[in-house]
C-alpha atoms as a PDB file:
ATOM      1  CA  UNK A   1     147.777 121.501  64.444  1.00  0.00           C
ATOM      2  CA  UNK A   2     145.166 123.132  62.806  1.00  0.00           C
ATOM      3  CA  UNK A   3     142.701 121.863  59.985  1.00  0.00           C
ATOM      4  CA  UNK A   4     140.538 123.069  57.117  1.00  0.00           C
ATOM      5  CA  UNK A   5     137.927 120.880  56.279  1.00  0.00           C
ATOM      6  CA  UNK A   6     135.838 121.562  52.880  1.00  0.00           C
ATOM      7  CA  UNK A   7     132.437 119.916  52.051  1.00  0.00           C
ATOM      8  CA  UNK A   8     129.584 120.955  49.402  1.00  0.00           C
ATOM      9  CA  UNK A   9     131.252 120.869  46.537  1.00  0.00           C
ATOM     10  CA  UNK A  10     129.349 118.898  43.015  1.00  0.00           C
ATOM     11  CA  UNK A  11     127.725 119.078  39.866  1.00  0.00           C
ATOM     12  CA  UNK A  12     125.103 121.739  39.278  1.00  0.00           C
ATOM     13  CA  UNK A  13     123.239 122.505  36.083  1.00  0.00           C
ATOM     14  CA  UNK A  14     123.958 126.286  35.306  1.00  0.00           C
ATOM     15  CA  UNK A  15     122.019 128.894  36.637  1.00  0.00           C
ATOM     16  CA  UNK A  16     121.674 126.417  40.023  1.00  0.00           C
ATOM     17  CA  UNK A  17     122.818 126.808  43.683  1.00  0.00           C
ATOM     18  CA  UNK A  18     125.400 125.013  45.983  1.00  0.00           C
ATOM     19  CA  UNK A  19     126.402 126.165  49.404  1.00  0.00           C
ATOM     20  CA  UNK A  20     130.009 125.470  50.516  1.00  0.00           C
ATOM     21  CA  UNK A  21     130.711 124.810  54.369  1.00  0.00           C
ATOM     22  CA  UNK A  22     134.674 124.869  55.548  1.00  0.00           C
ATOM     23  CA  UNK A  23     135.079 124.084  59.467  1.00  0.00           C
ATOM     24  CA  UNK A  24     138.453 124.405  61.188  1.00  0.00           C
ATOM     25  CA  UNK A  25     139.525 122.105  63.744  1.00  0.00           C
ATOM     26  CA  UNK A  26     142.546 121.422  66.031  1.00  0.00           C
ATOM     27  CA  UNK A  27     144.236 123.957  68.599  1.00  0.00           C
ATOM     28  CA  UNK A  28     142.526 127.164  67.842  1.00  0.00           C
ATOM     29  CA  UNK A  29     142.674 130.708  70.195  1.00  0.00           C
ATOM     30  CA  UNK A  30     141.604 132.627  67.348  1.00  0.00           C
ATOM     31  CA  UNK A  31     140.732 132.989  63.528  1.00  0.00           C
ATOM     32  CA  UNK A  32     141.507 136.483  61.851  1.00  0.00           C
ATOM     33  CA  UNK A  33     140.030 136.311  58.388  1.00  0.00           C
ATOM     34  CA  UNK A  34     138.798 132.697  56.429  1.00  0.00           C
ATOM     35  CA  UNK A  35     137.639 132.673  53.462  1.00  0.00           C
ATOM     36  CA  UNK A  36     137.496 130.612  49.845  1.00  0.00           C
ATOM     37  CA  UNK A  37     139.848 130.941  46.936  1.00  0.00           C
ATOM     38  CA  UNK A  38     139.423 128.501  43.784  1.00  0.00           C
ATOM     39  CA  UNK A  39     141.386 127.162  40.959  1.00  0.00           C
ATOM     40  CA  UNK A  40     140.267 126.337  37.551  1.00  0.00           C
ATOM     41  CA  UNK A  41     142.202 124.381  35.154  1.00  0.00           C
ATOM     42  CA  UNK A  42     145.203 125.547  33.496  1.00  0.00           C
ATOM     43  CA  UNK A  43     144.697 128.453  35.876  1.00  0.00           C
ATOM     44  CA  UNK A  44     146.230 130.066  38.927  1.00  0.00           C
ATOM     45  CA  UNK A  45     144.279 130.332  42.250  1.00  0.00           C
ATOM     46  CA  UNK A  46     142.220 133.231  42.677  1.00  0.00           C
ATOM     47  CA  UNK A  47     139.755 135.440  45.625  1.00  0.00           C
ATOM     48  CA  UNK A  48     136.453 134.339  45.704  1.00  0.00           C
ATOM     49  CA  UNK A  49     136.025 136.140  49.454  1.00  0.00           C
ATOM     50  CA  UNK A  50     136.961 136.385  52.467  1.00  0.00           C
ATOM     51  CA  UNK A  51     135.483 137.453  55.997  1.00  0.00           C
ATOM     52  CA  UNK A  52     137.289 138.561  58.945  1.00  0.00           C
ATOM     53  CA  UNK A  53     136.002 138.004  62.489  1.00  0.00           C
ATOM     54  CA  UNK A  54     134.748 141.073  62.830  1.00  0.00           C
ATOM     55  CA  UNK A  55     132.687 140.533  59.907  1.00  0.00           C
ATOM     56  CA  UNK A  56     134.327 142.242  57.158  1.00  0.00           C
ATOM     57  CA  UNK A  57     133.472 140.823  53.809  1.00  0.00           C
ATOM     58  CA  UNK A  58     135.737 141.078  50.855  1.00  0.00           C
ATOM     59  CA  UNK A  59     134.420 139.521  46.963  1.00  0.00           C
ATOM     60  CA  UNK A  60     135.769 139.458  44.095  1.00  0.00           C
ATOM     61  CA  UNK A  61     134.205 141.477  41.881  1.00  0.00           C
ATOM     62  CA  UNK A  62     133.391 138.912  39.387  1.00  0.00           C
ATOM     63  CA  UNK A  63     131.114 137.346  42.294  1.00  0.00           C
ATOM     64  CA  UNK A  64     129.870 140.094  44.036  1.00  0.00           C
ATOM     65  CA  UNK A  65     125.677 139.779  43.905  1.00  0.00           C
ATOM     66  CA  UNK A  66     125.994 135.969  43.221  1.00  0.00           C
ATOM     67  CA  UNK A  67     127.927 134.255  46.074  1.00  0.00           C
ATOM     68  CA  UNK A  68     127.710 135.129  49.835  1.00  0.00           C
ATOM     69  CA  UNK A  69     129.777 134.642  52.482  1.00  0.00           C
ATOM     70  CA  UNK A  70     128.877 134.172  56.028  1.00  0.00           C
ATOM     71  CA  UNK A  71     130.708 132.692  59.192  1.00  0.00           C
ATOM     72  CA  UNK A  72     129.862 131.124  62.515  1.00  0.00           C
ATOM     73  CA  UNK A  73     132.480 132.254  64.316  1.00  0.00           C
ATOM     74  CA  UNK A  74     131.160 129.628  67.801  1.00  0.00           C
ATOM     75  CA  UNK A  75     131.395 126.683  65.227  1.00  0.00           C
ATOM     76  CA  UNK A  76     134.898 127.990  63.529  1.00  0.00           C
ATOM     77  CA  UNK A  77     133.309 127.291  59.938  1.00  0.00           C
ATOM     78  CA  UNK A  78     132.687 129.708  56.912  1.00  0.00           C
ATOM     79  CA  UNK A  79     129.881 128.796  54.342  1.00  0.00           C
ATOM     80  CA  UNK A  80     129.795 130.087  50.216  1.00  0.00           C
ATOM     81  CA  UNK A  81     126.098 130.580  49.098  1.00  0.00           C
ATOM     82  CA  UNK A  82     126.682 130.260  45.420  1.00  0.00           C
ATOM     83  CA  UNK A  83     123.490 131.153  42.861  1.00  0.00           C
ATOM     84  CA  UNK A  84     123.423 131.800  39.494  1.00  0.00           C
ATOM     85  CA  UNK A  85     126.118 129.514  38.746  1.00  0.00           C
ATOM     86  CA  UNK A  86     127.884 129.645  35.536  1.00  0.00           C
ATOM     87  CA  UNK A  87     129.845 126.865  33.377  1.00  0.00           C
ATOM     88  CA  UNK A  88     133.253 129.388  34.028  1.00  0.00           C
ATOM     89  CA  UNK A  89     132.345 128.998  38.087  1.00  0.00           C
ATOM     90  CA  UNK A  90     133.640 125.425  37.726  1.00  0.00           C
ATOM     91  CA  UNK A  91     137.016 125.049  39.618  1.00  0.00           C
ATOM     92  CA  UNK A  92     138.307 123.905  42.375  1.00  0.00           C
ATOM     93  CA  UNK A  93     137.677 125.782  45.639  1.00  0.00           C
ATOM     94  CA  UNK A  94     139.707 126.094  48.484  1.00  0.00           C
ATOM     95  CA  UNK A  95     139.048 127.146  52.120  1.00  0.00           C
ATOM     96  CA  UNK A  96     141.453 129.650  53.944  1.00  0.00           C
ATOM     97  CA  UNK A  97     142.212 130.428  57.279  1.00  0.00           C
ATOM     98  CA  UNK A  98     145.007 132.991  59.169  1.00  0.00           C
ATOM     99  CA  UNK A  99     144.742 130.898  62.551  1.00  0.00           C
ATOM    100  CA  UNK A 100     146.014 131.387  65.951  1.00  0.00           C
ATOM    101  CA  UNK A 101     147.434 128.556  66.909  1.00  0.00           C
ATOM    102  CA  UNK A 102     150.352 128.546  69.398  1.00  0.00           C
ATOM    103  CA  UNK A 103     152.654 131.391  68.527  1.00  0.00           C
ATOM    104  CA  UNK A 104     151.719 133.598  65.303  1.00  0.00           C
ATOM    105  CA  UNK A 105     149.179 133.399  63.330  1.00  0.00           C
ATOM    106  CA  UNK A 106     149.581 130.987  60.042  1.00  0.00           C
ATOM    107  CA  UNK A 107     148.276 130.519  56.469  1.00  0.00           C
ATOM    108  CA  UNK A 108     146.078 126.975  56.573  1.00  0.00           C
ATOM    109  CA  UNK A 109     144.053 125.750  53.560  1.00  0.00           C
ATOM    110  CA  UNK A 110     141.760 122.684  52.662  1.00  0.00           C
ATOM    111  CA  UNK A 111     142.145 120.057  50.775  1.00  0.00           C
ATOM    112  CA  UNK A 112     139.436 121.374  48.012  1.00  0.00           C
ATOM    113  CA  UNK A 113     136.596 120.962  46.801  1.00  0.00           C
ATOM    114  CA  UNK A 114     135.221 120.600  43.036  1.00  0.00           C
ATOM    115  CA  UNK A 115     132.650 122.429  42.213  1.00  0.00           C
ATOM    116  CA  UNK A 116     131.394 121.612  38.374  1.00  0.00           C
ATOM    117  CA  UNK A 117     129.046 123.668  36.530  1.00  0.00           C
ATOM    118  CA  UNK A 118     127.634 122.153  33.513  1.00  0.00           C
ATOM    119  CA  UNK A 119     124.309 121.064  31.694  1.00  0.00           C
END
């Protein structure tokens, strides 16, 4: 089995910085895109971005120029730089992975992580 797991996540005044780290564990042979979505309140879940092993990066447009994605693909994690926060960033964000496990490759997600923006 396979397993997303978030950390980073808190309370940052706005205009501040938190980095978001996402490592998969378990029976891995290969990971073909991971990435973060989030979820505010009353919301559904949305992109934030994705990367794909080859290093294709994918943002929403809302976050392009303030959040960065970036993956060590030896350590099977994915990290969100996230600047220039703002009080709408606040959500819940998710981790994503398409995973080879045994067989084809499957959907796996974290747990989540709150990120709240506020002063």
């Amino acid at each position: 089995q396979v397993q997303l797991v978030e950390s980073g996540g808190g309370l940052v005044q706005p205009g501040g910085s938190l980095r978001l780290s996402c490592a998969a564990s378990g029976t891995i042979f290969s990971i073909v895109v991971m990435g973060w979505y989030r979820q505010a309140p009353g919301k559904q879940r949305e992109l934030v971005a994705t990367v794909t092993s080859g290093g294709e990066r994918n943002y929403s447009d809302s976050m392009k120029g303030r959040f960065t994605i970036s993956r060590d693909n030896a350590k099977n994690t994915v990290y969100l730089q996230m600047n220039s926060l703002k009080p709408e960033d606040t959500a819940v964000y998710y981790c994503y992975g398409r995973i080879y496990g045994f067989g084809q490759p499957r959907d796996y997600w974290g747990q989540g992580t709150q990120v709240t923006v506020s002063s």
